[in-house]
C-alpha atoms as a PDB file:
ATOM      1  CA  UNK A   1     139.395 -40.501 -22.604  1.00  0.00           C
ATOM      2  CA  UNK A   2     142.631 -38.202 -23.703  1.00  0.00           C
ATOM      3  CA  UNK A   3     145.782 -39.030 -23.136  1.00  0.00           C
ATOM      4  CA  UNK A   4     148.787 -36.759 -21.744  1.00  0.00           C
ATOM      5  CA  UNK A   5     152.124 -37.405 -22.432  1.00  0.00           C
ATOM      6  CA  UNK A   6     154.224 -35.501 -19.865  1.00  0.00           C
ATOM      7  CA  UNK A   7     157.905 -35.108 -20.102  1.00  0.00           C
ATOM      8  CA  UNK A   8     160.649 -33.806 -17.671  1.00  0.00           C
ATOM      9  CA  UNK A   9     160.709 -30.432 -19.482  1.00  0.00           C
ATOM     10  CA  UNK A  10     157.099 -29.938 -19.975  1.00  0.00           C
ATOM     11  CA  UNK A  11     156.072 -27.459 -18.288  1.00  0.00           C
ATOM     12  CA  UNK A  12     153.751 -27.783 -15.121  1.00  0.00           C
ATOM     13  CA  UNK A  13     151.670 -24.953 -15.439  1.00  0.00           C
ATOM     14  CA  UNK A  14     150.412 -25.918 -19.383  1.00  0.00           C
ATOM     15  CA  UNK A  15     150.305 -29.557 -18.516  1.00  0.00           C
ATOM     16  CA  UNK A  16     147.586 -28.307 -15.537  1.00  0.00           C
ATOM     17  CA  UNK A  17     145.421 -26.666 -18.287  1.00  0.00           C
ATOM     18  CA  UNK A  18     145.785 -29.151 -20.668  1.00  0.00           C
ATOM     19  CA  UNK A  19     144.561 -31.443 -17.987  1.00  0.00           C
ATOM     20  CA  UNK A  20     141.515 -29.048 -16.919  1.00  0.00           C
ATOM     21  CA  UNK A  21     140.676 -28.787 -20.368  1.00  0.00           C
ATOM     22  CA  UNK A  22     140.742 -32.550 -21.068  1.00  0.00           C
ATOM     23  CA  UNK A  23     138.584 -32.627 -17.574  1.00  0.00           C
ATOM     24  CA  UNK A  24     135.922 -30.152 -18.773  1.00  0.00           C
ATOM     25  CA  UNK A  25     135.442 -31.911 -21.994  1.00  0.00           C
ATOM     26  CA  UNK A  26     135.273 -35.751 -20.628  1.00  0.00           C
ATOM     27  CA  UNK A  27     135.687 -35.365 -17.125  1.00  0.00           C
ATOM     28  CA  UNK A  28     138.494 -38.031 -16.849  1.00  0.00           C
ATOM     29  CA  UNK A  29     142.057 -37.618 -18.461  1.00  0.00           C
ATOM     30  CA  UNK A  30     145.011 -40.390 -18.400  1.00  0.00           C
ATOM     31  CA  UNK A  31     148.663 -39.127 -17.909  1.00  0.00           C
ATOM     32  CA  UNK A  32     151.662 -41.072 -19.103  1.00  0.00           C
ATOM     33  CA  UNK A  33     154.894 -40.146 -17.391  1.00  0.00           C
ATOM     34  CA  UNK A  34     158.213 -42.027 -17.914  1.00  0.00           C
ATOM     35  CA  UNK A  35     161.234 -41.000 -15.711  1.00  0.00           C
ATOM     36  CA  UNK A  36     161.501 -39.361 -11.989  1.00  0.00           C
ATOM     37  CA  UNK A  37     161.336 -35.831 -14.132  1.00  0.00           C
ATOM     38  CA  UNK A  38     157.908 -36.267 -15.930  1.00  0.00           C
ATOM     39  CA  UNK A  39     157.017 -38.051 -12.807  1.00  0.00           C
ATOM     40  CA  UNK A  40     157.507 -34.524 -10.525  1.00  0.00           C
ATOM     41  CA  UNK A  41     156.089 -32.373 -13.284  1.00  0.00           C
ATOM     42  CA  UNK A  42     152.885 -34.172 -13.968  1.00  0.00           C
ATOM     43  CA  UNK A  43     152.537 -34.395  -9.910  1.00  0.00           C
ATOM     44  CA  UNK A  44     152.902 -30.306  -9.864  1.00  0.00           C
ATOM     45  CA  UNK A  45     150.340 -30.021 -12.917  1.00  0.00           C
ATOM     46  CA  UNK A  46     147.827 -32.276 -11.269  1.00  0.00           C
ATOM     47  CA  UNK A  47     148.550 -30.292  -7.910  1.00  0.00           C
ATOM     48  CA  UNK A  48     147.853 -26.860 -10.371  1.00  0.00           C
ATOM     49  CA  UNK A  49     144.507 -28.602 -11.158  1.00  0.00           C
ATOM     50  CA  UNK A  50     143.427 -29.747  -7.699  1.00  0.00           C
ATOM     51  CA  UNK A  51     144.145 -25.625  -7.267  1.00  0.00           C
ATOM     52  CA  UNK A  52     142.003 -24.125  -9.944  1.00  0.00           C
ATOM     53  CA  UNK A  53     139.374 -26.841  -9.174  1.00  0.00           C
ATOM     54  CA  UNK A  54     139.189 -25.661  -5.563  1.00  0.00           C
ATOM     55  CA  UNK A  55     139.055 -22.000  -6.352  1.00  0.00           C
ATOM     56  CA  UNK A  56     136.030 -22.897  -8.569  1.00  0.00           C
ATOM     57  CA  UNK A  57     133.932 -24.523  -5.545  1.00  0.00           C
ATOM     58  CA  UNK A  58     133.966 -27.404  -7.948  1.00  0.00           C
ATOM     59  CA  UNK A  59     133.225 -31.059  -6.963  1.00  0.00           C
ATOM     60  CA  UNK A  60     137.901 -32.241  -5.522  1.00  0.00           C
ATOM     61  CA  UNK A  61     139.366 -34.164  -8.512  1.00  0.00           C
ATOM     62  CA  UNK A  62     140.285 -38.030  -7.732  1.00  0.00           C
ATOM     63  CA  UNK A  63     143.777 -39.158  -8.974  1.00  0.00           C
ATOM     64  CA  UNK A  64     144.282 -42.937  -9.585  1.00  0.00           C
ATOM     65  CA  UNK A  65     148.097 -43.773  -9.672  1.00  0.00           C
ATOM     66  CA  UNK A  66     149.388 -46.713 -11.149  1.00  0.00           C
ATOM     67  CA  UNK A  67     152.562 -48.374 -13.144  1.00  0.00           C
ATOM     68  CA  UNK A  68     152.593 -49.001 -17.151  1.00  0.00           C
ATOM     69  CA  UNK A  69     154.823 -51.202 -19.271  1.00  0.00           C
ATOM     70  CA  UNK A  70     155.796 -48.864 -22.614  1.00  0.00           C
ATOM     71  CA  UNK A  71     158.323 -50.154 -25.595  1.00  0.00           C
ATOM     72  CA  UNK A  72     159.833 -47.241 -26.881  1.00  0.00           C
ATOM     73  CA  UNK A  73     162.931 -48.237 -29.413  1.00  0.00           C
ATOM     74  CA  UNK A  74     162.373 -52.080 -28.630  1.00  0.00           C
ATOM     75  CA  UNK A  75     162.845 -51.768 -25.463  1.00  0.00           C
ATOM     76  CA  UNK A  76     160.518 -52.139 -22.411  1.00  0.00           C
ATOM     77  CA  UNK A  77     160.084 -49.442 -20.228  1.00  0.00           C
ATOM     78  CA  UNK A  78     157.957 -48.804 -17.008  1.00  0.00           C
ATOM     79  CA  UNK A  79     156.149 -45.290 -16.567  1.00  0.00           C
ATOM     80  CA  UNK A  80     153.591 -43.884 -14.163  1.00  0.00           C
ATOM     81  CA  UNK A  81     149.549 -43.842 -15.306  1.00  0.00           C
ATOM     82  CA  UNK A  82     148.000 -40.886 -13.377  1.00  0.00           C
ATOM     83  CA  UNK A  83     143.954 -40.875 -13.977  1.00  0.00           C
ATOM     84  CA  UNK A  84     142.699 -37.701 -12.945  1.00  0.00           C
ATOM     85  CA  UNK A  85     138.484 -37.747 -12.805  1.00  0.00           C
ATOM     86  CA  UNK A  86     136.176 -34.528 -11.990  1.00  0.00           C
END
């Protein structure tokens, strides 16, 4: 399974077909977000994919939400875990 690393700049639109690509290959991708601005953009990419895979007549993605606990610098953060399956 690939793993995304969205951040607050990252843009929505290359994150969505980074995550249909990942999708295509394996059919299930994990996204890591950490902050309210990753957060929103990898909810707009995964909305981008639930988009193209509609237009395709293509079997509706599931997303699984959940929290993560991340040390970045020594210090323990909590992010959002999106899996996104085909």
């Amino acid at each position: 399974m690939e793993t995304l690393k969205v951040a607050s700049r990252s843009d929505p639109s290359s994150v969505a077909g980074a995550i249909a690509g990942a999708l295509e290959r394996d059919g299930v991708v994990e996204i890591h977000a950490i902050g309210a601005g990753a957060v929103n953009q990898s909810v707009k990419a995964i909305a981008g994919v639930r988009r193209m895979v509609e237009r395709e007549c293509g079997p509706p993605i599931k997303v699984i939400p959940g929290f993560m606990e991340v040390v970045i610098a020594g210090k323990a953060k909590t992010g959002i875990r999106f899996i996104v399956e085909r």
